[in-house]
N, C-alpha and C. Protein backbone atom coordinates (compact mmCIF):
# COMPACT_ATOMS: atom_id res chain seq x y z
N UNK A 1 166.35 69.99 113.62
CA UNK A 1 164.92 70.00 113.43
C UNK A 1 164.25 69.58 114.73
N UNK A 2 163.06 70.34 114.71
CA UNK A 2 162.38 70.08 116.21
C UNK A 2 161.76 68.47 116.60
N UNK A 3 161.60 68.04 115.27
CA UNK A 3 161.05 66.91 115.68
C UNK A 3 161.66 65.80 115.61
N UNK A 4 162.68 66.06 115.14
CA UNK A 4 164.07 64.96 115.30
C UNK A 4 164.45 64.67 117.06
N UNK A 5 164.33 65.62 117.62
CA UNK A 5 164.39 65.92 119.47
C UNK A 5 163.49 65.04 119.42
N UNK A 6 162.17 64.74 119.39
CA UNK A 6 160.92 64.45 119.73
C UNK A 6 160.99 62.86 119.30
N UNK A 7 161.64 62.39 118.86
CA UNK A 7 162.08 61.32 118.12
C UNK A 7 161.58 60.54 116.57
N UNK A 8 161.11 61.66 115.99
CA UNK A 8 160.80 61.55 114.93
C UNK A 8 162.06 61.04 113.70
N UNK A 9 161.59 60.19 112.86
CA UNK A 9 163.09 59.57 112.14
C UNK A 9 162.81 59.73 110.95
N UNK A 10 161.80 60.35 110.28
CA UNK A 10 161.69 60.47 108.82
C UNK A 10 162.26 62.54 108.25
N UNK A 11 162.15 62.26 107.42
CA UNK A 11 162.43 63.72 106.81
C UNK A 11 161.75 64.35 106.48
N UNK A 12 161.99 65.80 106.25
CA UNK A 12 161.47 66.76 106.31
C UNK A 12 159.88 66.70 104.90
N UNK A 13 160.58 66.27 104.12
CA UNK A 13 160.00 66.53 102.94
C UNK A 13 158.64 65.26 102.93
N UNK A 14 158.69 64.44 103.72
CA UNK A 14 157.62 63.65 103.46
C UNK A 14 156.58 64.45 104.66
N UNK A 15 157.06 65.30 105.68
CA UNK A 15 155.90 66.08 105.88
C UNK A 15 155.43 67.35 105.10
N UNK A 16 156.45 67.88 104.42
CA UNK A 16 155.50 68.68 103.81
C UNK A 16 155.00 68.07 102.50
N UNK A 17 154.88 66.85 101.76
CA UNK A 17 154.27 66.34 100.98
C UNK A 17 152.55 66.05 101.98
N UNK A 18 153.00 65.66 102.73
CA UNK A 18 151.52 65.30 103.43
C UNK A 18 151.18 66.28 104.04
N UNK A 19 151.19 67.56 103.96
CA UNK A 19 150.73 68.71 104.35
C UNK A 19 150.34 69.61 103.24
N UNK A 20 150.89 69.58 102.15
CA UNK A 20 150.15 69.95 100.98
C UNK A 20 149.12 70.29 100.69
N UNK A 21 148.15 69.42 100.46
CA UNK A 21 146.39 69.29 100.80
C UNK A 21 146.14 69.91 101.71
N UNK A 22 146.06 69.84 102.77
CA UNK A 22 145.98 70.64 104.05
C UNK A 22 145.94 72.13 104.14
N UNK A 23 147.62 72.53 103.61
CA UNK A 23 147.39 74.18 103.14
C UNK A 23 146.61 74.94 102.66
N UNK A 24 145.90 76.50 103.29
CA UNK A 24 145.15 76.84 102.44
C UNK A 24 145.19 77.49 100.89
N UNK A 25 144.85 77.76 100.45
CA UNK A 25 145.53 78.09 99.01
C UNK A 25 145.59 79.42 98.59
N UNK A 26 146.92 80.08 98.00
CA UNK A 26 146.69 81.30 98.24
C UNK A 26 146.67 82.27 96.90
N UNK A 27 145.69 82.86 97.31
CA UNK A 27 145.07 83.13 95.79
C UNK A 27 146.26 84.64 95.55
N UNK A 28 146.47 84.85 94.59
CA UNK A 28 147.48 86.41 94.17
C UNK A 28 146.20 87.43 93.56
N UNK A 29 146.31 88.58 93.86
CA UNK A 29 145.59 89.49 93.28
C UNK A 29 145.61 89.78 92.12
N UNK A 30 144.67 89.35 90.85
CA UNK A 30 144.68 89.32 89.73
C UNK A 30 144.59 91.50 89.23
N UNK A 31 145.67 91.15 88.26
CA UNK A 31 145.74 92.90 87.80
C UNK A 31 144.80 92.93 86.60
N UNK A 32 143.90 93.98 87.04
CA UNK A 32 142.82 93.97 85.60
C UNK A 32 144.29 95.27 84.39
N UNK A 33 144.47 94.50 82.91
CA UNK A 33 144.88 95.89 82.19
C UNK A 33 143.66 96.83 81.59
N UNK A 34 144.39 97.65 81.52
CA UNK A 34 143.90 98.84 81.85
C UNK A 34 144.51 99.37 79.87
N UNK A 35 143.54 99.49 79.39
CA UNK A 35 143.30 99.80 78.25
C UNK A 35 142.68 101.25 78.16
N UNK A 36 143.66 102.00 76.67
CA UNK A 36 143.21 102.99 76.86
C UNK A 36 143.32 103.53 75.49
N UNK A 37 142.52 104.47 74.87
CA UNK A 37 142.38 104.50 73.19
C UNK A 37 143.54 105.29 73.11
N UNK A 38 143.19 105.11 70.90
CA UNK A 38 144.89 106.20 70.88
C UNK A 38 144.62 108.19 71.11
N UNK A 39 145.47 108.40 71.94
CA UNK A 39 145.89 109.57 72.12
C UNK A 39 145.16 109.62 73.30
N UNK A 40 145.17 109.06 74.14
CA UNK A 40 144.35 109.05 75.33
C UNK A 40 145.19 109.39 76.84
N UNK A 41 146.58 108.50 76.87
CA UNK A 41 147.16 108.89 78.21
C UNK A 41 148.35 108.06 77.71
N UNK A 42 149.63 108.39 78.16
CA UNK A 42 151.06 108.35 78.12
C UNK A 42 151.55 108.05 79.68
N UNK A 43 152.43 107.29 79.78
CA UNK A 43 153.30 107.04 81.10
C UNK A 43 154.12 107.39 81.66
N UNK A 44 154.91 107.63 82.27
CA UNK A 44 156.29 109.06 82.13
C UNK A 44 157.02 108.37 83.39
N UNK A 45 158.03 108.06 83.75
CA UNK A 45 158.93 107.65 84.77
C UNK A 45 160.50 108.03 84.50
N UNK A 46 161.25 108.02 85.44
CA UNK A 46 161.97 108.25 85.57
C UNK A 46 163.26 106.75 86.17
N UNK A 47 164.60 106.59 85.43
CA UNK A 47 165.08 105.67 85.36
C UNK A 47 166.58 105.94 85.73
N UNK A 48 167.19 105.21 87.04
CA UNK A 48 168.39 105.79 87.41
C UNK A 48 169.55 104.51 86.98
N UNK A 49 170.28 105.21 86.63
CA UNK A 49 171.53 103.78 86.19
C UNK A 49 172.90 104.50 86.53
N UNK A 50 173.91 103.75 86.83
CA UNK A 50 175.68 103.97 87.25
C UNK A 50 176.21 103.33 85.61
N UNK A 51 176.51 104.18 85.13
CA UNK A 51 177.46 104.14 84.16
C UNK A 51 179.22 104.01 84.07
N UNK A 52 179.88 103.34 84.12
CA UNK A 52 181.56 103.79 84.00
C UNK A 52 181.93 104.67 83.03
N UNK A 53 182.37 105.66 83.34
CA UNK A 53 182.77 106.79 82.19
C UNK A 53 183.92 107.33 82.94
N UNK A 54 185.02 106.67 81.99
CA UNK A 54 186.53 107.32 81.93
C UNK A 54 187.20 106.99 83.19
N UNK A 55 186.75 105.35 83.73
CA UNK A 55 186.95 104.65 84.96
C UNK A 55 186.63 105.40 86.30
N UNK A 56 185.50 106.27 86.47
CA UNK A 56 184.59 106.50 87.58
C UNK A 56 183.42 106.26 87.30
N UNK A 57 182.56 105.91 88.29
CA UNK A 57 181.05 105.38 88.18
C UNK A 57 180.15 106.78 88.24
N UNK A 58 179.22 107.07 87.15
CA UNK A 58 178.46 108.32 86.65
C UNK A 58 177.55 107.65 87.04
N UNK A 59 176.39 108.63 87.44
CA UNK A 59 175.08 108.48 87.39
C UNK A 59 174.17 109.24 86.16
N UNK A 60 173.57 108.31 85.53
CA UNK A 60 173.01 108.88 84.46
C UNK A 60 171.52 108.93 84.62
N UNK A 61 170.05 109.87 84.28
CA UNK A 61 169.01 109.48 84.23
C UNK A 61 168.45 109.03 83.06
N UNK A 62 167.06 108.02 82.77
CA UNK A 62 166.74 108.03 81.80
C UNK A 62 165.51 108.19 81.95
N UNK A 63 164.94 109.47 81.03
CA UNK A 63 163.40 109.97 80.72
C UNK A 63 162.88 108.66 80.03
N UNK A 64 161.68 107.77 80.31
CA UNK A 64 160.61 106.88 79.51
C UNK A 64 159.25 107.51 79.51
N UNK A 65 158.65 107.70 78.36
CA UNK A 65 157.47 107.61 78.23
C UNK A 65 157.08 106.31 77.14
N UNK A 66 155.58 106.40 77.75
CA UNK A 66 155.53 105.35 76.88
C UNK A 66 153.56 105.29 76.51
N UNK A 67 153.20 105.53 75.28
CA UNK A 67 151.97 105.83 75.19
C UNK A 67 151.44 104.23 75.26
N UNK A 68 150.05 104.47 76.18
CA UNK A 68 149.41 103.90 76.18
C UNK A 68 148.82 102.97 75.40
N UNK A 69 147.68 102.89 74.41
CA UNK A 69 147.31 102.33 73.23
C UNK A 69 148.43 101.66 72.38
N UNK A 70 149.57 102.33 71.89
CA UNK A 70 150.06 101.74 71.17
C UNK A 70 151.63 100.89 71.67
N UNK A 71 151.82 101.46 73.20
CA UNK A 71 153.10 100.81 74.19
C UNK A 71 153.86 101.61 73.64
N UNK A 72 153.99 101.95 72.44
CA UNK A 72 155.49 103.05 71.55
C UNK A 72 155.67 103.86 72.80
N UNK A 73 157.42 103.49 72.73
CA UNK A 73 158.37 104.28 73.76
C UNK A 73 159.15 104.71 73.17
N UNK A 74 159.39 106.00 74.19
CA UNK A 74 160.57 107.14 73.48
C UNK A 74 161.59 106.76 75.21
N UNK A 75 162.92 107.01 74.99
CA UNK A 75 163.54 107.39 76.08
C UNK A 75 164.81 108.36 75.83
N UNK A 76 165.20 108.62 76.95
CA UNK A 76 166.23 110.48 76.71
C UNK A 76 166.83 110.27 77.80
N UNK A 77 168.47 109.78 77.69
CA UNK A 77 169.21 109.69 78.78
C UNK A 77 169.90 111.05 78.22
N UNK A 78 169.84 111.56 80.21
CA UNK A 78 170.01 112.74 80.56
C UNK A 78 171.05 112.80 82.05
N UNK A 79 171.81 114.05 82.22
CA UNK A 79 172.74 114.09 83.48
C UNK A 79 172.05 114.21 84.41
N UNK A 80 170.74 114.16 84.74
CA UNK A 80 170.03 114.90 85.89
C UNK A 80 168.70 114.93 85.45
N UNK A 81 167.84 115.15 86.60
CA UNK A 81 166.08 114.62 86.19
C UNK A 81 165.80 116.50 86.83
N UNK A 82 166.63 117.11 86.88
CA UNK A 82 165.82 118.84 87.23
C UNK A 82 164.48 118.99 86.44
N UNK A 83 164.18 120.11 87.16
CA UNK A 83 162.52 120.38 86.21
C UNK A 83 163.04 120.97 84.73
N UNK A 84 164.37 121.64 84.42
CA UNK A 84 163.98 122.34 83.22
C UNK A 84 164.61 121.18 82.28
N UNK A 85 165.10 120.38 82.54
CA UNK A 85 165.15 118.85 81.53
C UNK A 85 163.87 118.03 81.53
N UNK A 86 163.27 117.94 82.52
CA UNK A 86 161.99 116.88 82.57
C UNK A 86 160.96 118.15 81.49
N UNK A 87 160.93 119.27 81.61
CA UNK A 87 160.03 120.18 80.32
C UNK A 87 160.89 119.83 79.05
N UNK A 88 162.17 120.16 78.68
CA UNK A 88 162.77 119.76 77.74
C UNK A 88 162.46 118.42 77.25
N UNK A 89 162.48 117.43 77.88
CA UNK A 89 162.36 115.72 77.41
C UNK A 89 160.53 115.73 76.92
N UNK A 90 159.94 116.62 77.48
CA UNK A 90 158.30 116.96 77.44
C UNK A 90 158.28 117.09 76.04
N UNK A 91 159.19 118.53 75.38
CA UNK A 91 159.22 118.77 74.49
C UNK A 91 159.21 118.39 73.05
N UNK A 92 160.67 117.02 73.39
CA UNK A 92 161.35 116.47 72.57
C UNK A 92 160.19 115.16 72.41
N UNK A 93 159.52 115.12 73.26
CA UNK A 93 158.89 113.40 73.25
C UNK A 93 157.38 113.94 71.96
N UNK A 94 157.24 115.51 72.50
CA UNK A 94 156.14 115.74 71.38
C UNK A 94 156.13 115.65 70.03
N UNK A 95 157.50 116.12 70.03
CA UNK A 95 158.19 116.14 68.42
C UNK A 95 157.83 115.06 67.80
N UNK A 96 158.76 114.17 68.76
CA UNK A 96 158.94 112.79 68.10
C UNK A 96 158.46 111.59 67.84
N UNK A 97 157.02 112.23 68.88
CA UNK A 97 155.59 111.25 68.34
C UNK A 97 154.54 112.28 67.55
N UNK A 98 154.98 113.30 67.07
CA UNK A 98 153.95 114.10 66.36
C UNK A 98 152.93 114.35 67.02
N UNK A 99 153.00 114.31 68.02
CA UNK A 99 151.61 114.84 68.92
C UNK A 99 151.59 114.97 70.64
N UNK A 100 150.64 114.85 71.08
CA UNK A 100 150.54 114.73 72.43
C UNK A 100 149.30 113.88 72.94
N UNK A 101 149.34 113.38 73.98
CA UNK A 101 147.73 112.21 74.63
C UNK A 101 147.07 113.92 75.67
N UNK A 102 146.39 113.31 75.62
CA UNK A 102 145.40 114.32 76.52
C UNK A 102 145.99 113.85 78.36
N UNK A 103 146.10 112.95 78.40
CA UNK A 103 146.53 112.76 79.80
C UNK A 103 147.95 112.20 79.98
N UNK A 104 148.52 112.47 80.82
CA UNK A 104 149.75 111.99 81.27
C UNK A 104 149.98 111.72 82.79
N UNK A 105 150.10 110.35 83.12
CA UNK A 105 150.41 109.61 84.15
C UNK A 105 151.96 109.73 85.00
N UNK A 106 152.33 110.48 85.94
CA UNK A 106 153.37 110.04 86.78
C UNK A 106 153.09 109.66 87.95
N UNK A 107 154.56 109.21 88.66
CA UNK A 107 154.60 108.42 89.89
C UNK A 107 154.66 109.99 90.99
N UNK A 108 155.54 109.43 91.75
CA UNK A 108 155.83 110.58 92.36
C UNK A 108 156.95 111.31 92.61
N UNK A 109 157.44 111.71 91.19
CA UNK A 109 158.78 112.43 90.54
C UNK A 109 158.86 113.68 91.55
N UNK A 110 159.64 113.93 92.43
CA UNK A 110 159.91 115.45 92.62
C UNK A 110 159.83 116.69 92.06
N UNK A 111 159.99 116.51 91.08
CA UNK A 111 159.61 117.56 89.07
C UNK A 111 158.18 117.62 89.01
N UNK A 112 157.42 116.71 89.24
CA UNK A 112 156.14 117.15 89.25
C UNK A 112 154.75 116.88 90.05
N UNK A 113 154.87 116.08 91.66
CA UNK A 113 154.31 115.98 92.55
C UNK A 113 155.21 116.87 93.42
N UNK A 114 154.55 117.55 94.55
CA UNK A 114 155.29 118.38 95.77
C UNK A 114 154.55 117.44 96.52
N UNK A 115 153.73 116.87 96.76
CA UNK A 115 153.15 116.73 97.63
C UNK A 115 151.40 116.38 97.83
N UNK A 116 150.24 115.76 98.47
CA UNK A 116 149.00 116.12 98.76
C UNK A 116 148.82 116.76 100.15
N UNK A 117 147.76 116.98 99.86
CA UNK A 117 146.82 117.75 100.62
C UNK A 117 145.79 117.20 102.01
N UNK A 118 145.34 117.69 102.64
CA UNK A 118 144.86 117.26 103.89
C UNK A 118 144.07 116.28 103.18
N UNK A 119 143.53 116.25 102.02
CA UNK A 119 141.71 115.08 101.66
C UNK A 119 142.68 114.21 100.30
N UNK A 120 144.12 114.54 100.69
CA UNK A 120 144.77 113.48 100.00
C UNK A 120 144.98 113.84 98.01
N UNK A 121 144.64 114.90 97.74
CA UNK A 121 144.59 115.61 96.48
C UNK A 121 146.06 115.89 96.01
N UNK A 122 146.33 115.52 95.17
CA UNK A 122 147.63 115.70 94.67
C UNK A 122 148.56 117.22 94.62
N UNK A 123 149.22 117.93 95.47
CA UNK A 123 149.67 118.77 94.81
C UNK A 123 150.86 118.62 93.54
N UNK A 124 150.69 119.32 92.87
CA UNK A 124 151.31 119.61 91.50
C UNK A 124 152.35 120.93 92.06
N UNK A 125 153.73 120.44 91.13
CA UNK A 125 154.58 121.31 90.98
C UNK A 125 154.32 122.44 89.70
N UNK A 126 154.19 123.57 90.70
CA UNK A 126 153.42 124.83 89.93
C UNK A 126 154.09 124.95 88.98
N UNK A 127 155.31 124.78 88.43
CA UNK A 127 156.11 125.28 87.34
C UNK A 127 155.44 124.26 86.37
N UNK A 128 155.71 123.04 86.62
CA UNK A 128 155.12 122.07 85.44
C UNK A 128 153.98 122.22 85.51
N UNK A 129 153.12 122.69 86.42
CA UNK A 129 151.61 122.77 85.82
C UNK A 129 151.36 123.99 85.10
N UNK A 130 152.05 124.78 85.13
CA UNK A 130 151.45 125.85 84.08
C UNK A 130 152.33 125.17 82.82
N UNK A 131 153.07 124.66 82.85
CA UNK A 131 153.52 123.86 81.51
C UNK A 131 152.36 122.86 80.74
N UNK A 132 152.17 122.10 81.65
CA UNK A 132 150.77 121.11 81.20
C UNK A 132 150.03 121.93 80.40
N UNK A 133 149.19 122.96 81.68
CA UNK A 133 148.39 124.18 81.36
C UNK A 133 148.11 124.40 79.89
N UNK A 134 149.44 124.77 79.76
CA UNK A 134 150.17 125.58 78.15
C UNK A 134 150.17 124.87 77.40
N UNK A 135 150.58 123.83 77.23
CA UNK A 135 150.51 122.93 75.71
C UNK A 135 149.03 121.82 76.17
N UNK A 136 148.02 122.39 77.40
CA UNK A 136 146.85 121.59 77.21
C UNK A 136 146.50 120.12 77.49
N UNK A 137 147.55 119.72 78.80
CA UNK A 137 147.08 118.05 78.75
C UNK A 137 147.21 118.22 80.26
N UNK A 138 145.93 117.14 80.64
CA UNK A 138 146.15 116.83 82.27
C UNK A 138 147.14 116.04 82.67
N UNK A 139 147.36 116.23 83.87
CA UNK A 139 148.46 115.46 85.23
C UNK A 139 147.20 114.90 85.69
N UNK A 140 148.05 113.49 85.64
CA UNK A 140 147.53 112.09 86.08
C UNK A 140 148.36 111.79 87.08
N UNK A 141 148.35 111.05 88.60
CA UNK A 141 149.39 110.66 89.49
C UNK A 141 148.35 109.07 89.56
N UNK A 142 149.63 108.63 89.97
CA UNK A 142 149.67 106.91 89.97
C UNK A 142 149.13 107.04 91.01
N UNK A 143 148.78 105.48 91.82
CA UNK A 143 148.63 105.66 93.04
C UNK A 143 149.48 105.05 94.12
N UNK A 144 150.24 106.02 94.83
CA UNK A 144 150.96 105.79 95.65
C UNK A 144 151.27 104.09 96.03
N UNK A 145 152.37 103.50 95.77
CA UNK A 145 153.32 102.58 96.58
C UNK A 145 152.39 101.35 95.59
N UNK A 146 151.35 101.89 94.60
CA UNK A 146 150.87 100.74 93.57
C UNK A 146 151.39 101.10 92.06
N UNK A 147 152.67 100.12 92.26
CA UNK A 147 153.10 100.07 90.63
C UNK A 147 152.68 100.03 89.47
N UNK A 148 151.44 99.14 89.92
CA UNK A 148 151.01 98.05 88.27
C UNK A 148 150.11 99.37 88.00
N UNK A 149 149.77 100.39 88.87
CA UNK A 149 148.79 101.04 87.94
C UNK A 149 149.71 102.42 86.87
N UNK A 150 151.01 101.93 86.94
CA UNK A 150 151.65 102.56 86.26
C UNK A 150 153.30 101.93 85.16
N UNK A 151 152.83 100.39 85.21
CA UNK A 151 153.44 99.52 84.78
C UNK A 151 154.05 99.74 83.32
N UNK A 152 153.80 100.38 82.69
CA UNK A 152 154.50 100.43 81.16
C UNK A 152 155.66 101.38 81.58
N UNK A 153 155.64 101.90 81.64
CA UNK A 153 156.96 103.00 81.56
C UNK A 153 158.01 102.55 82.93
N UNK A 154 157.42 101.91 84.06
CA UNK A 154 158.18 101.25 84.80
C UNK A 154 159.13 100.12 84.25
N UNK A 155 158.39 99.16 83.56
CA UNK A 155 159.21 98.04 82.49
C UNK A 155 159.96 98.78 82.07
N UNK A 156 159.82 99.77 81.44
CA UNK A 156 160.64 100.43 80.28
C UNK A 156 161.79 100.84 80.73
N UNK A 157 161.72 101.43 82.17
CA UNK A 157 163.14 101.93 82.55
C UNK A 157 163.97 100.91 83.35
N UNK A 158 163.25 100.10 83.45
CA UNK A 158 163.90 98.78 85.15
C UNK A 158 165.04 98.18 83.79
């Protein structure tokens, strides 16, 4: 310690007790939730895990959605997150909540972001958007490298 050189003979901890007070205090960015009625918007992520199967390590995916209003989660472990399973798991999640939300929230899945645009506009993967299109619900994108604004379905798969 530097100030042991200097000839200091006490320990560490009675300076940072008397430095305490002193520190400024540091506030954390409070997350407003984000409430949303029923049938309003759904969460959708994607969840990677190593499985042992038949003593080699598999990679398995797992589809989460998870509606909004009511948190009810569906999940669909699958060999692979391709686009014609991520429409399939689309499918199966309608079934099995009897319906659909008008909006649906992802991160930035390869299946259904390509990319934005020069003014920062989301491009959409054309195949899943004429899917949306077709059964009638908007694409929602999170916002980039901010989790919490897409926090339910993240819990769900971590």
């Amino acid at each position: 310690m530097k100030f042991k050189k200097n000839g200091y003979t006490g320990s560490s901890t009675i300076l940072r007790v008397f430095m305490q007070p002193l520190r400024p205090v540091v506030q954390s960015k409070a997350t407003e939730r984000f409430e949303t009625q029923p049938g309003e918007q759904a969460q959708v992520d994607w969840g990677h895990f190593r499985v042992d199967h038949d003593g080699r390590m598999k990679r398995l995916y797992a589809f989460a959605m998870v509606l909004g209003y009511s948190q009810a989660m569906y999940v669909k472990f699958t060999v692979d997150e391709r686009l014609d399973t991520l429409m399939g798991c689309h499918t199966r999640v309608f079934e099995y909540f009897g319906g659909m939300t008008r909006h649906y929230l992802y991160d930035n899945m390869k299946t259904v972001v390509t990319g934005q645009d020069e003014s920062g506009e989301t491009i959409w993967n054309e195949p899943f958007a004429r899917i949306a299109k077709h059964y009638g619900f908007t694409l929602r994108r999170c916002k980039p490298y901010r989790p919490r604004t897409k926090g339910n379905a993240e819990n769900g798969v971590g």
